[in-house]
Protein backbone atom coordinates (compact mmCIF):
# COMPACT_ATOMS: atom_id res chain seq x y z
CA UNK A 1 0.00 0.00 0.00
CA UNK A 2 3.07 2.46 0.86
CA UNK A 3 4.22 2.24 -2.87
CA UNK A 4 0.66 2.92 -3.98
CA UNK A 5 1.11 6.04 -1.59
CA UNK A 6 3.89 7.59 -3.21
CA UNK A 7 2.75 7.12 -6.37
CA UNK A 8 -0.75 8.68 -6.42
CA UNK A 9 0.97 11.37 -3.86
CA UNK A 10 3.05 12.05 -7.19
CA UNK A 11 0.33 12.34 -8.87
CA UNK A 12 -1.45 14.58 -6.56
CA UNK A 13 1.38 17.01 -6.28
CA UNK A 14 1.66 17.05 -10.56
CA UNK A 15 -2.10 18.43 -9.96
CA UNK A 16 -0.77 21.74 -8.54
CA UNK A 17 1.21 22.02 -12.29
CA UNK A 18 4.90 20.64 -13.71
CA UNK A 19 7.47 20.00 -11.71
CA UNK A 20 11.21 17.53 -11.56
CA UNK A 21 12.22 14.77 -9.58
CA UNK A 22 13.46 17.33 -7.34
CA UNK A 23 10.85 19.85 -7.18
CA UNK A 24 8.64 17.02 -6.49
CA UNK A 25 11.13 15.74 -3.32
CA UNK A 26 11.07 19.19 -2.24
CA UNK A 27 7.17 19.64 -2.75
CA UNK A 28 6.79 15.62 -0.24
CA UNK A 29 9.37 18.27 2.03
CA UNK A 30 7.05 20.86 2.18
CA UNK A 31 3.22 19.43 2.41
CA UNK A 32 2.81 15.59 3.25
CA UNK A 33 6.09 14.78 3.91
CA UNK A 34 5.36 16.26 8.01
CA UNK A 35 3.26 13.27 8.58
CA UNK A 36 4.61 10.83 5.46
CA UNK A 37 7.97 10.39 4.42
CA UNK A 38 8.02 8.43 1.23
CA UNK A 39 11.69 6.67 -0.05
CA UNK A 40 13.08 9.85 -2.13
CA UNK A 41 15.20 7.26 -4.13
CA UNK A 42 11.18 5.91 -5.60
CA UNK A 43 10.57 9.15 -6.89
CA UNK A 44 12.48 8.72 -10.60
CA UNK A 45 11.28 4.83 -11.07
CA UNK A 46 7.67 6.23 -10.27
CA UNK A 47 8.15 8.81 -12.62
CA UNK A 48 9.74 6.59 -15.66
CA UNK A 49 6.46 4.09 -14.73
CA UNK A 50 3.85 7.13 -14.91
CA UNK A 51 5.33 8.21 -18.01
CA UNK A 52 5.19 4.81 -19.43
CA UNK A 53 1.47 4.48 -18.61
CA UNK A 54 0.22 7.81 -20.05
CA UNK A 55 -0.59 9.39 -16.34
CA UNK A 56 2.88 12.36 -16.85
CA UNK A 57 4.73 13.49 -19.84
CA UNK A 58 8.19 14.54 -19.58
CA UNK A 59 9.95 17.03 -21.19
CA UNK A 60 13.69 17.95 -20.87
CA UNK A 61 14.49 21.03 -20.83
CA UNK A 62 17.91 23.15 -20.34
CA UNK A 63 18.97 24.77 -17.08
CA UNK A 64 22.36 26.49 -17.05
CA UNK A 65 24.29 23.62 -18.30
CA UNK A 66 22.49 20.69 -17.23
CA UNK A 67 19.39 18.97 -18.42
CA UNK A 68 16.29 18.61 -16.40
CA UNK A 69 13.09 16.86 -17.03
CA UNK A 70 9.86 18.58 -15.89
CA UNK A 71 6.99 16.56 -15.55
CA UNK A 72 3.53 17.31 -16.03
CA UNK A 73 0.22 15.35 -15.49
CA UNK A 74 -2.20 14.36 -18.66
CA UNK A 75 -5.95 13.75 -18.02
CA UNK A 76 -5.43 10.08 -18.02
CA UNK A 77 -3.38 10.98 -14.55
CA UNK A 78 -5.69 13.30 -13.07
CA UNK A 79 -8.69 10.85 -13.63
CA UNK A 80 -6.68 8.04 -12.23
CA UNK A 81 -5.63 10.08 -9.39
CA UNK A 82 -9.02 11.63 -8.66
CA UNK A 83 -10.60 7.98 -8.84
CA UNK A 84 -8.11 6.62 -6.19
CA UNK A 85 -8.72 9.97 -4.10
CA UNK A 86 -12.09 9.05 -4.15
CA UNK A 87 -12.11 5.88 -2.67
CA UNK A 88 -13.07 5.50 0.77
CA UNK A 89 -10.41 4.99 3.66
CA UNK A 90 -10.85 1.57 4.86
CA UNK A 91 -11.51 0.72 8.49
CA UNK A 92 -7.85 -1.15 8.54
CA UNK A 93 -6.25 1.79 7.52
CA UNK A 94 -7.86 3.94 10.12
CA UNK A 95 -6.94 1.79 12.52
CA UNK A 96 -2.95 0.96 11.44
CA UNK A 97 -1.92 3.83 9.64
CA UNK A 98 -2.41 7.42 9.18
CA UNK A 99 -0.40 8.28 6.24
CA UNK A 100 -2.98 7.42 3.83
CA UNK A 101 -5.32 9.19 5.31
CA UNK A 102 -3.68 12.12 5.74
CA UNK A 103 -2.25 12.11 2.36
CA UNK A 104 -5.96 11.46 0.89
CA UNK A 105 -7.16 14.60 3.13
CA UNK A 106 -4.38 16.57 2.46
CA UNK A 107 -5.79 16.52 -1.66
CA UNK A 108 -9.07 16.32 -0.84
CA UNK A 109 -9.30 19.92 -2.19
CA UNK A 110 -9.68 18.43 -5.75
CA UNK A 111 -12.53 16.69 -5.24
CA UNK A 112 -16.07 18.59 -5.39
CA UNK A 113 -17.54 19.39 -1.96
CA UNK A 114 -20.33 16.82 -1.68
CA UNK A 115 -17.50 14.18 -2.74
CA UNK A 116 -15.39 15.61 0.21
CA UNK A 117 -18.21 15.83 2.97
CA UNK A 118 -19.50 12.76 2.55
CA UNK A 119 -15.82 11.16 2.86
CA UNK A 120 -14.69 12.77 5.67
CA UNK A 121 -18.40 12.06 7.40
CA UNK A 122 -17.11 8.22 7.05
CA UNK A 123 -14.10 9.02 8.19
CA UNK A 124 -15.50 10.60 11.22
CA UNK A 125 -18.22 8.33 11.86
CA UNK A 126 -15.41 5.19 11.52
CA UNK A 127 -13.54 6.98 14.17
CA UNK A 128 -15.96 7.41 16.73
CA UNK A 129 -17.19 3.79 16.22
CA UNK A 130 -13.54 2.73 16.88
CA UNK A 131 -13.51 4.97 20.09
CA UNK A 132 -16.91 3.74 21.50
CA UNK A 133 -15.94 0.29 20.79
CA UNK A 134 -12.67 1.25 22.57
CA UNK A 135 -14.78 2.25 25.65
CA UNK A 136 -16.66 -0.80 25.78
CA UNK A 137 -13.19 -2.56 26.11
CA UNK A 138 -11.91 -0.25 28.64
CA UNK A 139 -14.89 -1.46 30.67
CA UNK A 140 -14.65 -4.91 30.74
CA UNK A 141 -10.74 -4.69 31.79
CA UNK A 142 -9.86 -4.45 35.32
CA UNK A 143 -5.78 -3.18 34.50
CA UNK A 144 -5.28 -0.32 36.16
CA UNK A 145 -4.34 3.11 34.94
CA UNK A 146 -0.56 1.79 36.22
CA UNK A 147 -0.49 -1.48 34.19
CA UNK A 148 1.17 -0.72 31.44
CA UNK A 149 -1.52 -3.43 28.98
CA UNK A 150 -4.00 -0.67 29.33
CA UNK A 151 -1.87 2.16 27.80
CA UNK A 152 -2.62 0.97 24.30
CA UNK A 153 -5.82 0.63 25.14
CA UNK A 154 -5.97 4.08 26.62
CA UNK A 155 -3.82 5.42 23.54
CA UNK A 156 -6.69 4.32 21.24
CA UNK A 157 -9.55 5.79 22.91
CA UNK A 158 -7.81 9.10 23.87
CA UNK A 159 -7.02 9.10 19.76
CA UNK A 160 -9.72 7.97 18.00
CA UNK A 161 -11.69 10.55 19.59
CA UNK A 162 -9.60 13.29 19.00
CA UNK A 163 -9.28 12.67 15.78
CA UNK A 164 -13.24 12.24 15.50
CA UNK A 165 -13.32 15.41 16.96
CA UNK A 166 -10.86 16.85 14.23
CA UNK A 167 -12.78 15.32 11.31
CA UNK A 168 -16.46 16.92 12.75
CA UNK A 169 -14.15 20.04 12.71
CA UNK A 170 -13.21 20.05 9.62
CA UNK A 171 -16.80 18.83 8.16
CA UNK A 172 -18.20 21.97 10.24
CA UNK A 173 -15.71 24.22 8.49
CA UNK A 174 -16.59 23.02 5.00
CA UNK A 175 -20.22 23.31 5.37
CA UNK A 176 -19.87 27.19 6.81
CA UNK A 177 -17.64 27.48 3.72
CA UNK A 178 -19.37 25.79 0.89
CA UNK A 179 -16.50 25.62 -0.82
């Protein structure tokens, strides 16, 4: 799933216009790369692989002496990208790992609002069905707050709420929005 990541993150950054290999390491740098830090060696194969599927074009072009090859997304790409940015977060990914969902939420601005309300609804509503299950659990174990078995447990509820109470924050700023 990780490579998947980097390469529809690639494809997600070529939305904002063309770019290199190392405008695009310095673009992960700069936006997801504070919560997901992809293998910057991937980016070139990923590249050559896009190219030779039709999602980016490259053209090389001439700066100062050296050659550079600036990369730009075709339709094929964005429609490829926009149907995997579409796709619902699964509940094992909510549960195990972050870093798809906040790379999908972090280009969720190219999807129309209804698309991105109704996603990050799911979202929330997965979350705070993982946090009341989570409380149901805490109930039924006598560990105390000491023992360090509960401290998972106690991670999970203390998270899945918060970021619950993130997503219903960021549905609430949407809809006062409407953008």
């Amino acid at each position: 799933m990780k490579q998947d990541l980097v390469q529809y993150s690639i494809l997600g950054l070529l939305m904002d216009g063309k770019k290199s290999g190392y405008d695009l390491k310095n673009d992960f740098k700069n936006s997801v790369g504070s919560f997901y830090a992809p293998s910057f060696g991937s980016i070139y194969p990923i590249l050559k692989k896009h190219e030779k599927n039709g999602y980016v074009i490259g053209k090389d072009e001439a700066v100062g002496k050296r050659k550079r090859t600036e990369y730009t997304i075709t339709s094929l790409g964005k429609d490829t990208f926009l149907k995997w940015l579409k796709v619902p977060v699964a509940q094992h990914e909510l549960q195990y790992s972050c870093d798809d969902i906040l790379v999908k939420l972090y280009f969720y601005r190219y999807l129309p609002l209804k698309t991105r309300l109704a996603l990050i609804k799911k979202l929330k509503d997965m979350s705070f069905e993982n946090y009341y299950s989570l409380i149901e659990c805490q109930k039924e174990i006598s560990f105390p707050i000491t023992d360090s078995r509960r401290w998972p447990l106690d991670w999970g509820v203390v998270s899945f709420y918060a970021y619950a109470k993130w997503l219903e924050s960021i549905e609430d700023a949407y809809k006062k929005r409407g953008d």
